[in-house]
C-alpha atoms as a PDB file:
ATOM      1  CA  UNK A   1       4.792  15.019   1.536  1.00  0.00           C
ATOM      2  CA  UNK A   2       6.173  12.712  -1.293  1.00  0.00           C
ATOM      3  CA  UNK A   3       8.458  14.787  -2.106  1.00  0.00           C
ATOM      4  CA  UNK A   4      10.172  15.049   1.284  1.00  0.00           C
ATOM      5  CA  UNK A   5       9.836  11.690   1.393  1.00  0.00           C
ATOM      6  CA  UNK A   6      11.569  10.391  -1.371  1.00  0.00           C
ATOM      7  CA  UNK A   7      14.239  12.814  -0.453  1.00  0.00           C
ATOM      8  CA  UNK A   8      14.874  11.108   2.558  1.00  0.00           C
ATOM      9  CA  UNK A   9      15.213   7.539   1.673  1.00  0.00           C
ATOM     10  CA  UNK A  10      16.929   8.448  -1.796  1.00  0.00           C
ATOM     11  CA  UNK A  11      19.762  10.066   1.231  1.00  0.00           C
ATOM     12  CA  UNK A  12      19.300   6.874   3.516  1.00  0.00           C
ATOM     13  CA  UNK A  13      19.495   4.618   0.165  1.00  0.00           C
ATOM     14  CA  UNK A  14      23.377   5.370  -0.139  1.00  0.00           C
ATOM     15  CA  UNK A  15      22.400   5.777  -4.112  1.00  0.00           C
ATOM     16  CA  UNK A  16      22.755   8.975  -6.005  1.00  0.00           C
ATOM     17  CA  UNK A  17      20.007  10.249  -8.024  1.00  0.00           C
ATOM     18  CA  UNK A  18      21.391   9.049 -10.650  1.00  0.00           C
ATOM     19  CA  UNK A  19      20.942   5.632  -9.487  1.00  0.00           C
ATOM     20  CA  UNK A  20      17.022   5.561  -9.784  1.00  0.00           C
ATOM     21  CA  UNK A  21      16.077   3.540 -12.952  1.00  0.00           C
ATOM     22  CA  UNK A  22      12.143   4.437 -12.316  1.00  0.00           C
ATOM     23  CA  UNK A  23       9.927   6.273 -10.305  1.00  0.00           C
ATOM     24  CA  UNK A  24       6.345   5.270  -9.117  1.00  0.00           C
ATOM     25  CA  UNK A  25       3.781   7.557  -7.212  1.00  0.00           C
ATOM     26  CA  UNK A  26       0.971   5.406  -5.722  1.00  0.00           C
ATOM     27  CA  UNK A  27      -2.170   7.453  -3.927  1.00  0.00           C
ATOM     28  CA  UNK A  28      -5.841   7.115  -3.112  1.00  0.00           C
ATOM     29  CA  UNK A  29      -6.962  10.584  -2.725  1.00  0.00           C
ATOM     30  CA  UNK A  30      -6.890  13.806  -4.863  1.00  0.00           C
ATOM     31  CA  UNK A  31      -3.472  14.830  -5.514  1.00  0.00           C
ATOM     32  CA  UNK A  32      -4.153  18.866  -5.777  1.00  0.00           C
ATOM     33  CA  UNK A  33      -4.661  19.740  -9.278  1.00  0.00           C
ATOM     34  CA  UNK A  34      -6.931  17.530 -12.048  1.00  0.00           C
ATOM     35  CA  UNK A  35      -4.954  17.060 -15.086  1.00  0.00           C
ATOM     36  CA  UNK A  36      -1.614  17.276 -13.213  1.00  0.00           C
ATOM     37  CA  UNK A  37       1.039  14.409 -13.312  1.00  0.00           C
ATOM     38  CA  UNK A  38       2.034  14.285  -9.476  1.00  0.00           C
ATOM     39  CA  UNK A  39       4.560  11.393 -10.089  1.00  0.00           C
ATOM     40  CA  UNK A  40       6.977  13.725 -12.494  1.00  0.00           C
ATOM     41  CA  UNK A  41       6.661  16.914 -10.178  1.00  0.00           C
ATOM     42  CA  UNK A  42       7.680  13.893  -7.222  1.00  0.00           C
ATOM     43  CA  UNK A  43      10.764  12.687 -10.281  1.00  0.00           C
ATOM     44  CA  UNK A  44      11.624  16.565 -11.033  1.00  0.00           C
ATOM     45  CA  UNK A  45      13.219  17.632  -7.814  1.00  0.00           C
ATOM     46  CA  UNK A  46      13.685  14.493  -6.256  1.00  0.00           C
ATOM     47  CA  UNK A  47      15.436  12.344  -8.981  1.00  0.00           C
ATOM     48  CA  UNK A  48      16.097  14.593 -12.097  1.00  0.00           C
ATOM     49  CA  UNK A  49      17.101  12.312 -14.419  1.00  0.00           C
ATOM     50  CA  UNK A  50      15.494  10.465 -17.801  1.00  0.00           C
ATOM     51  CA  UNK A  51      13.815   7.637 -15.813  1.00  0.00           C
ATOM     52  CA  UNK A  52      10.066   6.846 -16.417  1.00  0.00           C
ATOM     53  CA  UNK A  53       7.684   8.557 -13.905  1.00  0.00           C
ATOM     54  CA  UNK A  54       4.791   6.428 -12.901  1.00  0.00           C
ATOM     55  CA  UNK A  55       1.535   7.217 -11.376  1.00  0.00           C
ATOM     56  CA  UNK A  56       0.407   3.430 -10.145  1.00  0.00           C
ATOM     57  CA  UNK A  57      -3.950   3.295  -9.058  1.00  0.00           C
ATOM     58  CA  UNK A  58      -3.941   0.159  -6.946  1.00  0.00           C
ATOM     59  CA  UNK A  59      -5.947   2.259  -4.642  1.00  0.00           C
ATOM     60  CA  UNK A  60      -4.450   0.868  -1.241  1.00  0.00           C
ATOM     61  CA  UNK A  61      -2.975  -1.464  -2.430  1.00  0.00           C
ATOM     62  CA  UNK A  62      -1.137   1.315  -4.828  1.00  0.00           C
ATOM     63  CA  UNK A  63       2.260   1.013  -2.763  1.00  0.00           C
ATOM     64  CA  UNK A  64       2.145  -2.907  -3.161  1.00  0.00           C
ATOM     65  CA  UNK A  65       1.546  -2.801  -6.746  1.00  0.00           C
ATOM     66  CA  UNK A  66       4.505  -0.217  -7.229  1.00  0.00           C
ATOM     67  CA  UNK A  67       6.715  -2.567  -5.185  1.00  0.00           C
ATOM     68  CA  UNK A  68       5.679  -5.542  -7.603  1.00  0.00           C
ATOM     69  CA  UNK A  69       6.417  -3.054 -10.463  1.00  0.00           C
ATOM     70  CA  UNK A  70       9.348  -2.216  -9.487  1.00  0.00           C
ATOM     71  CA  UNK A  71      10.912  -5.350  -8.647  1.00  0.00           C
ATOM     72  CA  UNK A  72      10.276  -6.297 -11.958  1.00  0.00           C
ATOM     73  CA  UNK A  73      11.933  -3.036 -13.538  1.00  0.00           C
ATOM     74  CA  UNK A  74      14.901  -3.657 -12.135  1.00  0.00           C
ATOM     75  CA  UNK A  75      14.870  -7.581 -12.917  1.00  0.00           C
ATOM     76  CA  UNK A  76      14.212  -6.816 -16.667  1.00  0.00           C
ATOM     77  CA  UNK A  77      17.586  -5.404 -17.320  1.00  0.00           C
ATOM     78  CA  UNK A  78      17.175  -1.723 -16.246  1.00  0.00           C
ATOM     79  CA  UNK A  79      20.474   0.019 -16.386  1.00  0.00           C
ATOM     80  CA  UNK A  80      20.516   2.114 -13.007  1.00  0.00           C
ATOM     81  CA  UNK A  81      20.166  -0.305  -9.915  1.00  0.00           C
ATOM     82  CA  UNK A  82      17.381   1.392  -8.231  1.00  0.00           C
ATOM     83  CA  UNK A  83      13.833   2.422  -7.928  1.00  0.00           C
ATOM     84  CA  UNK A  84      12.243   4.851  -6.085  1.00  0.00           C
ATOM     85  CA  UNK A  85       8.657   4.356  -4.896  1.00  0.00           C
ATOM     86  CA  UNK A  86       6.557   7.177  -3.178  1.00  0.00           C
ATOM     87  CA  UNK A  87       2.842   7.814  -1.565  1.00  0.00           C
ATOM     88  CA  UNK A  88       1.135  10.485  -0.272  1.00  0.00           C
ATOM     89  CA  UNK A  89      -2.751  11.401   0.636  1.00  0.00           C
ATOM     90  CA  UNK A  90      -4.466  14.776   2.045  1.00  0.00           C
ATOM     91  CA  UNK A  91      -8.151  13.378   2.544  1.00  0.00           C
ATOM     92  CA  UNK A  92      -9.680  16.758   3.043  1.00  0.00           C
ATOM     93  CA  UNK A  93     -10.820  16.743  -0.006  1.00  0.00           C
ATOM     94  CA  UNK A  94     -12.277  13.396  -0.423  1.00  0.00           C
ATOM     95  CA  UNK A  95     -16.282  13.625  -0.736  1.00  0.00           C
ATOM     96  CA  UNK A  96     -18.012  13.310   2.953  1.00  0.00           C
ATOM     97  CA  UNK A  97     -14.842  13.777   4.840  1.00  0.00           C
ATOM     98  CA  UNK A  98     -12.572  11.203   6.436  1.00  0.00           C
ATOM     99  CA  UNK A  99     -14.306  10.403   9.543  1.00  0.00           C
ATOM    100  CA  UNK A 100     -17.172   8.975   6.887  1.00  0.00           C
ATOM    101  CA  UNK A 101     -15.001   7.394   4.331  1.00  0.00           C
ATOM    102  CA  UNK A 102     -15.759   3.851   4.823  1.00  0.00           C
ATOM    103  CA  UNK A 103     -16.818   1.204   8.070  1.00  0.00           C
ATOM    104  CA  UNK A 104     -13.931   0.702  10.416  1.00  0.00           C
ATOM    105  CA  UNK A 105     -11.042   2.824   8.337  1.00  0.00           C
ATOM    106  CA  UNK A 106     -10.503   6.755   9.211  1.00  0.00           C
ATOM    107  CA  UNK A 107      -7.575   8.173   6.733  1.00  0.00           C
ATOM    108  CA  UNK A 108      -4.896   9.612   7.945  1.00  0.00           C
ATOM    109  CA  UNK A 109      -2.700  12.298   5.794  1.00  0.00           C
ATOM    110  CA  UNK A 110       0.694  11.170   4.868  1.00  0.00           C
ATOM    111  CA  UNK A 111       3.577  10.677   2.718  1.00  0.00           C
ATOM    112  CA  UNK A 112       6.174   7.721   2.534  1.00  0.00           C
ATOM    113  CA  UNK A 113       8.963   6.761   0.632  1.00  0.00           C
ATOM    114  CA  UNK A 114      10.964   3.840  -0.457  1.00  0.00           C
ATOM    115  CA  UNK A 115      13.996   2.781  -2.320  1.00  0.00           C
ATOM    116  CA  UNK A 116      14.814  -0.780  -3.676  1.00  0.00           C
ATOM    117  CA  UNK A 117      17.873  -1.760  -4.662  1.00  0.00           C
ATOM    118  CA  UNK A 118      19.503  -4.604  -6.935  1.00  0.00           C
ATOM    119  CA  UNK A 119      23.389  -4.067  -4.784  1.00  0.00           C
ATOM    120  CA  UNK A 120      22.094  -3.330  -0.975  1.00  0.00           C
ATOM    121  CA  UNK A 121      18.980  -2.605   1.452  1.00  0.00           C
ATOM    122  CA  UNK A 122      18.803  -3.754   5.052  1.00  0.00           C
ATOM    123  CA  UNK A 123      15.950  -5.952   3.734  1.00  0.00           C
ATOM    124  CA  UNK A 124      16.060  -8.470   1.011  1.00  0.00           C
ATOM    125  CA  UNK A 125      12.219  -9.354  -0.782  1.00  0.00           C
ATOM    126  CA  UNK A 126      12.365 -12.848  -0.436  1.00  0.00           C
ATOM    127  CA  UNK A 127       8.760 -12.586  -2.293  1.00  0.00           C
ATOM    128  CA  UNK A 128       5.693 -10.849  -3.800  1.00  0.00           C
ATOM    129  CA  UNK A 129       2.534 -12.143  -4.667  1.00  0.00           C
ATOM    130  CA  UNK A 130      -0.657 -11.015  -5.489  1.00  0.00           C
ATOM    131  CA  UNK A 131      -4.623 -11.915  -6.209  1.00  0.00           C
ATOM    132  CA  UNK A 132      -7.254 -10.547  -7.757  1.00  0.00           C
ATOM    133  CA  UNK A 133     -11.038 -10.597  -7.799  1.00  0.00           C
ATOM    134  CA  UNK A 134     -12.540  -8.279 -10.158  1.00  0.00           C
ATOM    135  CA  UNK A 135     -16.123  -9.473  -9.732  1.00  0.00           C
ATOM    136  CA  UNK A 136     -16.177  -7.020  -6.267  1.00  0.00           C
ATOM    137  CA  UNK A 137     -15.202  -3.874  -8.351  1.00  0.00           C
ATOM    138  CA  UNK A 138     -18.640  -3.058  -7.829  1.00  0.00           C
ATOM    139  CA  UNK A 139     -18.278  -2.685  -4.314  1.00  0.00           C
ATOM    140  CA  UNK A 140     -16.820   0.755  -4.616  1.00  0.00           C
ATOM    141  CA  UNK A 141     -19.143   1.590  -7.621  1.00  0.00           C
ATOM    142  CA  UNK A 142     -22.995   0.723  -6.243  1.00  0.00           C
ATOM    143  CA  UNK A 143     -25.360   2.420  -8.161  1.00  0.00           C
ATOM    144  CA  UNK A 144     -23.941   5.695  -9.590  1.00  0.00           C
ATOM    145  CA  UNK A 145     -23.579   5.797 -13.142  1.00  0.00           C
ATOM    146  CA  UNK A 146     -20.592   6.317 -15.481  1.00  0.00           C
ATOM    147  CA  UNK A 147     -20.154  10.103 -16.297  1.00  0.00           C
ATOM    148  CA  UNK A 148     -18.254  12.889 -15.363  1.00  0.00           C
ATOM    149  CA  UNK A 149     -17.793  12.916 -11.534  1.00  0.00           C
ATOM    150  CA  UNK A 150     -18.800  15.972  -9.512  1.00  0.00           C
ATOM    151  CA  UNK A 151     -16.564  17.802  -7.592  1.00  0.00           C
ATOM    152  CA  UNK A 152     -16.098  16.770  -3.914  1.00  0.00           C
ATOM    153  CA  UNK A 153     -18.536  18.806  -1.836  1.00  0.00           C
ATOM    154  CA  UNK A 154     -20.659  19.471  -5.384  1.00  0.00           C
ATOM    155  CA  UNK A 155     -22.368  15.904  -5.107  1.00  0.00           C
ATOM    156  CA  UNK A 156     -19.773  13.332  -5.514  1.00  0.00           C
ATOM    157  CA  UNK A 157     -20.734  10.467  -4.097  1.00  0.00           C
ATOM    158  CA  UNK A 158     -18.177   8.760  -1.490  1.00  0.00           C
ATOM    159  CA  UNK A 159     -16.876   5.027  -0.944  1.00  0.00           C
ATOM    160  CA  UNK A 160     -19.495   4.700   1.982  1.00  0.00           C
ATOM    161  CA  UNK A 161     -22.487   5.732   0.238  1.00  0.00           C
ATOM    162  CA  UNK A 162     -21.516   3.524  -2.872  1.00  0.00           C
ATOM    163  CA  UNK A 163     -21.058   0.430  -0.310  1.00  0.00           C
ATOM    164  CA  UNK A 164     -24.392   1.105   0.973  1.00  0.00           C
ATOM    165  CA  UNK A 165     -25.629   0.777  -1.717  1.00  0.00           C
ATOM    166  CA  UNK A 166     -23.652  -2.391  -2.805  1.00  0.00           C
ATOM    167  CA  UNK A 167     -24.866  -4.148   0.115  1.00  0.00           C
ATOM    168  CA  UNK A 168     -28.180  -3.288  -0.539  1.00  0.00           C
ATOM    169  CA  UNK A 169     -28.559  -6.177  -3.418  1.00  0.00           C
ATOM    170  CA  UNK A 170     -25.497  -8.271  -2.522  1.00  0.00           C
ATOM    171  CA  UNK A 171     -24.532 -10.428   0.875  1.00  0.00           C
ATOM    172  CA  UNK A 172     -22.277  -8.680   2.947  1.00  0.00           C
ATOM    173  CA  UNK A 173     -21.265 -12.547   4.277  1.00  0.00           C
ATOM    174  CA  UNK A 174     -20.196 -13.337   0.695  1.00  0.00           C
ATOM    175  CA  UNK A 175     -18.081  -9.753   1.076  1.00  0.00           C
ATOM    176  CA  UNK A 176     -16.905 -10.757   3.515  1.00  0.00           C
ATOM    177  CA  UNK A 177     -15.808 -14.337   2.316  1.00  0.00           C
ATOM    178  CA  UNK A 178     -14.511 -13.462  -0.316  1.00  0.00           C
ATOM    179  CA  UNK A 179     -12.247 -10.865   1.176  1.00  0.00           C
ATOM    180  CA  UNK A 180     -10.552 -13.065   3.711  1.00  0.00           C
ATOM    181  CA  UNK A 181     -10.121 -15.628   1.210  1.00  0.00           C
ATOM    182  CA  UNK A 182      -8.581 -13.085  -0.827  1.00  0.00           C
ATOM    183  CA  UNK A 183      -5.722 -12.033   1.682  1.00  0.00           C
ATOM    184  CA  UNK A 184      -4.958 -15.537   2.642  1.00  0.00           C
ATOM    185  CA  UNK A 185      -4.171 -16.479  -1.202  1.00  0.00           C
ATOM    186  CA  UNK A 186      -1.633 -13.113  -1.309  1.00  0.00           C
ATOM    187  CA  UNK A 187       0.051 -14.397   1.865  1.00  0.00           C
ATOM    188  CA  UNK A 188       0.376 -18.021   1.174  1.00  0.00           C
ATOM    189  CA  UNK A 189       1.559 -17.427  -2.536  1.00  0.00           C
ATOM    190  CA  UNK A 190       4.255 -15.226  -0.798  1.00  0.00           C
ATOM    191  CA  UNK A 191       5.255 -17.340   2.070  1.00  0.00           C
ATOM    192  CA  UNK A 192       5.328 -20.663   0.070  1.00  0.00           C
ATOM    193  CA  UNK A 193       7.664 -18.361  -2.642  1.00  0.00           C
ATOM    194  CA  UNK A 194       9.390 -17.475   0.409  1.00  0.00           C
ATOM    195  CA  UNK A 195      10.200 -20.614   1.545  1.00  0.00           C
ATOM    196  CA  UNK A 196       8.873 -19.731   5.179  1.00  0.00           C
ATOM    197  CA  UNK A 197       6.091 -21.061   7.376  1.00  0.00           C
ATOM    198  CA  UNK A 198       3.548 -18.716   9.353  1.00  0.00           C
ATOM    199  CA  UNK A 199       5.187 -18.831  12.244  1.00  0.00           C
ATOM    200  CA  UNK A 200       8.158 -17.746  10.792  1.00  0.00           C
ATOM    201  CA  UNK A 201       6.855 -14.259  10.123  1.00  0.00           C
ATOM    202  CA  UNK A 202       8.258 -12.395  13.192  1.00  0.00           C
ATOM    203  CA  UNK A 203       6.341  -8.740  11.977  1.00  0.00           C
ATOM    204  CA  UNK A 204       3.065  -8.333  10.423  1.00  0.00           C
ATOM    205  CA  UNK A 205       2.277  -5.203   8.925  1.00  0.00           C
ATOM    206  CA  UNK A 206      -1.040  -5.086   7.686  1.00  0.00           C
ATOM    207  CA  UNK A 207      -3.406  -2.017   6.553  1.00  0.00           C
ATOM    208  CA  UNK A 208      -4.031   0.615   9.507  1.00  0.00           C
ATOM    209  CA  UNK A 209      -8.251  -0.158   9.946  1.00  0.00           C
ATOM    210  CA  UNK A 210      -9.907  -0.600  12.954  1.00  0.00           C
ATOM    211  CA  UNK A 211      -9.249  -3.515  15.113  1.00  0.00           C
ATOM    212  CA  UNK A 212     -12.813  -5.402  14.478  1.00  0.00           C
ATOM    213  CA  UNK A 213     -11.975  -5.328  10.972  1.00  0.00           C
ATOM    214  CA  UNK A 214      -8.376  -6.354  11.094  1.00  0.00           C
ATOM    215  CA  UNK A 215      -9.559  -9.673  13.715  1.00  0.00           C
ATOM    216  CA  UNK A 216     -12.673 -10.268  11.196  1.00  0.00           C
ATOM    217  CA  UNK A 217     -10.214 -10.042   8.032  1.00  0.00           C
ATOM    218  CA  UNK A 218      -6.686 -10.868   9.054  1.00  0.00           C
ATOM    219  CA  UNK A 219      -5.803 -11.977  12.539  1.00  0.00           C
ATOM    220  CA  UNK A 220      -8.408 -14.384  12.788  1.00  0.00           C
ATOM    221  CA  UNK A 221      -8.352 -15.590   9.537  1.00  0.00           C
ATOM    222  CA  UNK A 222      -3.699 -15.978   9.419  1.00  0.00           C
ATOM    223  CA  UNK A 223      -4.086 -16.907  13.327  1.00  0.00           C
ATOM    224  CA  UNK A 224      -1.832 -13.758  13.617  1.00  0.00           C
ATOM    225  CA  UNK A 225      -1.551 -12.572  17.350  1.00  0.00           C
ATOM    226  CA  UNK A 226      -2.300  -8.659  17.476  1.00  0.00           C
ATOM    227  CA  UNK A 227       0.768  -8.180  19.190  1.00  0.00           C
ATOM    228  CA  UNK A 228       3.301  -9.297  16.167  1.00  0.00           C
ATOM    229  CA  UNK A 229       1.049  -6.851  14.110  1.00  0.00           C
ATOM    230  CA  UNK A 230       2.040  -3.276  13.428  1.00  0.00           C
ATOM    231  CA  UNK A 231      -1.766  -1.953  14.766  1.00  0.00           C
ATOM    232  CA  UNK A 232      -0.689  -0.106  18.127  1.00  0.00           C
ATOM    233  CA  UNK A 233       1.310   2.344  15.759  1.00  0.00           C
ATOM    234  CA  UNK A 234      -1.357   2.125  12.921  1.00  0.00           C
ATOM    235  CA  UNK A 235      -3.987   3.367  15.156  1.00  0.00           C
ATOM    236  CA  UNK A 236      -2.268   6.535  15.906  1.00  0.00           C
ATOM    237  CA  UNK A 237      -1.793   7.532  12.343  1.00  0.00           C
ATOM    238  CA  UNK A 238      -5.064   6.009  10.387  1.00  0.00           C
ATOM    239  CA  UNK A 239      -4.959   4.719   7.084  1.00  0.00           C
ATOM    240  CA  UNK A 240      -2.171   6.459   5.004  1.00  0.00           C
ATOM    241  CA  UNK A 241      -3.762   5.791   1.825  1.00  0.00           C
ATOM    242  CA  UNK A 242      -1.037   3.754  -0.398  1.00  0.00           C
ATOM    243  CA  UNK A 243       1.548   3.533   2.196  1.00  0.00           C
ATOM    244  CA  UNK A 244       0.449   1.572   5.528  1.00  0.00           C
ATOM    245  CA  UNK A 245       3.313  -0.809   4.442  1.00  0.00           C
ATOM    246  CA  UNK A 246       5.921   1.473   4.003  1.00  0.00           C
ATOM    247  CA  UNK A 247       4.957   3.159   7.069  1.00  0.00           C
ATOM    248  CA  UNK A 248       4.718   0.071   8.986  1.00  0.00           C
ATOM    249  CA  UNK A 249       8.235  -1.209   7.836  1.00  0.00           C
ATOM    250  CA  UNK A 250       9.843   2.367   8.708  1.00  0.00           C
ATOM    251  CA  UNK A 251       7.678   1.839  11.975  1.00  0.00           C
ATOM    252  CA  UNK A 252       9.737  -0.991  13.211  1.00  0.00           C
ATOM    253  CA  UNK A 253      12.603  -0.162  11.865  1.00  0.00           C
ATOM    254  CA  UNK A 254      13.260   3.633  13.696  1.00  0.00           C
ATOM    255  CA  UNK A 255      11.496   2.074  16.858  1.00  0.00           C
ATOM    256  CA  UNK A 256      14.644  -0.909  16.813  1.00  0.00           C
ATOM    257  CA  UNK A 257      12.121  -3.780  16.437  1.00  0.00           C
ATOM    258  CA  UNK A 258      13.613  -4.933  13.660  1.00  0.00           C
ATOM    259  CA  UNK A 259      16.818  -7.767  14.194  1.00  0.00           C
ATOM    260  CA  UNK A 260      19.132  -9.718  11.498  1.00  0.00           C
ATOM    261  CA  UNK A 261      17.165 -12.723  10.430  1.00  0.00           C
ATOM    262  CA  UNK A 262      13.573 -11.837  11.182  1.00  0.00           C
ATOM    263  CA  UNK A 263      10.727 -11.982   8.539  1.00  0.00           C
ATOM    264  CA  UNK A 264       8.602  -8.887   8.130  1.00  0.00           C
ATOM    265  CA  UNK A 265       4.941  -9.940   6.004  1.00  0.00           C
ATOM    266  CA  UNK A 266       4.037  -6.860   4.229  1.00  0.00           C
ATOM    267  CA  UNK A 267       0.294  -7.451   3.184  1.00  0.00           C
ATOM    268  CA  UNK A 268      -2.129  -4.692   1.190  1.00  0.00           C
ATOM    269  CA  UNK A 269      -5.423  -4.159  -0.169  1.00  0.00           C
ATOM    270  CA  UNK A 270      -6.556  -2.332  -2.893  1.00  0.00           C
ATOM    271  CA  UNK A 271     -10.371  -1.780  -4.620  1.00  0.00           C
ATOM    272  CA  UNK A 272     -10.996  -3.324  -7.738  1.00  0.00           C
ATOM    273  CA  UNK A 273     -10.129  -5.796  -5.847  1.00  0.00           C
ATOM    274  CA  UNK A 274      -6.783  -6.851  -5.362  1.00  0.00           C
ATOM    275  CA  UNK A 275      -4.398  -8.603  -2.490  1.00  0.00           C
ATOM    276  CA  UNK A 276      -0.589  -8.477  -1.978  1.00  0.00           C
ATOM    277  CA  UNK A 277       1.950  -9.677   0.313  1.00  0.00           C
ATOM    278  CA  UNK A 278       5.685  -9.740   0.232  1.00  0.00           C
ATOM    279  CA  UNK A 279       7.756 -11.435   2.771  1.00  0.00           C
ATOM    280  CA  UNK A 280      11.176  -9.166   3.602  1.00  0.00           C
ATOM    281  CA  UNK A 281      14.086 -10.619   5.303  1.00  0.00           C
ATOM    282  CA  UNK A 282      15.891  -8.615   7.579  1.00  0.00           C
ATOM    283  CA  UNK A 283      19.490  -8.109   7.435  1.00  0.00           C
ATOM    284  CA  UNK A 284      22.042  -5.254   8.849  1.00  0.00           C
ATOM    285  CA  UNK A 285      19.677  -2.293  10.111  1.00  0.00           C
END
């Protein structure tokens, strides 16, 4: 799915191959074989040259943290003018399935694809930012030890069971707190870089969860109206892992919802845990 992917917007980029100064993979789930480096099979036959092939474990927030990356590869110098940023998840593998993966959140399979560019786009990042709180790594942890992991379906636990058991010694208000205060840092770092005000933000695309969770978490706390939100084509597809974003943005753009001059707030969300938003400005689509 990456694969085809990056194919496609490497041919919609208007860059060669050649062009690609770095390649990032982002995921969440299994990627077929343990031991195997998905981002250089994703680099072999879709870019081919000597650029550095990335694997980036953000979790969800793994596409975000490749754009970040990326933006600073090709600020640093980097002799080709592009990057080339990929996700892709099959959750059939994932331990207890994906209609028990975690509260409010049912994966979806599926690969996206991205290129940035230093010479053209039909989007300009006005911004990135990002926050961190490392103190809820635990979260996804609970009470299984360190060791070697059991196969899915061999006793691995899941990220549901491990929240359970989180929540068992720790206040799921807190959680909860601490997550919405989380996002709003990410998007108010990257709207004040920006240079644009909330209601300047024409498109929000925010992770594909369930709408409780995205009121409780996002439109509540931004004062975001559902309807500039990217959820009534996020609920069709579930969460794609790494790429809600990238989804989102291609979303919009196929659809014709996109016009010169509006701001699109890409915002993610990753494990560990970690918040990002960048703030796009739309130009010739």
């Amino acid at each position: 799915m990456a694969l085809t992917a990056a194919k496609e917007a490497i041919a919609a980029s208007g860059h060669a191959r050649a062009d690609i100064a770095i390649a990032l993979h982002a995921y969440l789930a299994p990627q077929g074989l343990s031991g195997w480096h998905a981002a250089s099979y994703i680099h072999r036959f879709a870019v081919g040259n000597a650029s550095p092939a990335i694997e980036v474990g953000q979790m969800s927030n793994g596409g975000m943290a490749a754009l970040s990356l990326a933006l600073s590869h090709l600020g640093s110098g980097a002799e080709q003018p592009a990057a080339l940023i990929t996700t892709a998840d099959r959750f059939t593998d994932i331990p207890e399935g994906r209609w028990n993966f975690d509260d409010g959140l049912i994966p979806g399979d599926g690969g996206t694809a991205v290129v940035v560019s230093r010479e053209h786009g039909f989007a300009r990042v006005r911004s990135f930012h990002s926050h961190s709180d490392t103190t809820l790594e635990e979260l996804h942890r609970g009470a299984a030890q360190f060791g070697a992991e059991a196969r899915p379906g061999a006793g691995a636990s899941s990220f549901h069971t491990r929240k359970q058991e989180y929540f068992e010694t720790h206040s799921a208000l807190d959680a909860m707190r601490r997550f919405a205060s989380g996002s709003r840092r990410a998007v108010n770092g990257a709207l004040a870089g920006a240079d644009v005000e909330m209601d300047q933000i024409d498109h929000w695309i925010l992770p594909n969860i369930g709408l409780g969770e995205l009121q409780t978490y996002y439109l509540n706390r931004l004062d975001v109206e559902l309807e500039r939100t990217c959820w009534s084509f996020g609920r069709t597809v579930g969460h794609l892992g790494a790429g809600d974003q990238f989804a989102g943005v291609h979303h919009l753009r196929s659809a014709g919802l996109l016009q010169a001059g509006q701001h699109c707030a890409l915002v993610g969300i990753g494990a560990g845990f970690s918040w990002s938003c960048a703030v796009l400005e739309i130009g010739d689509v």
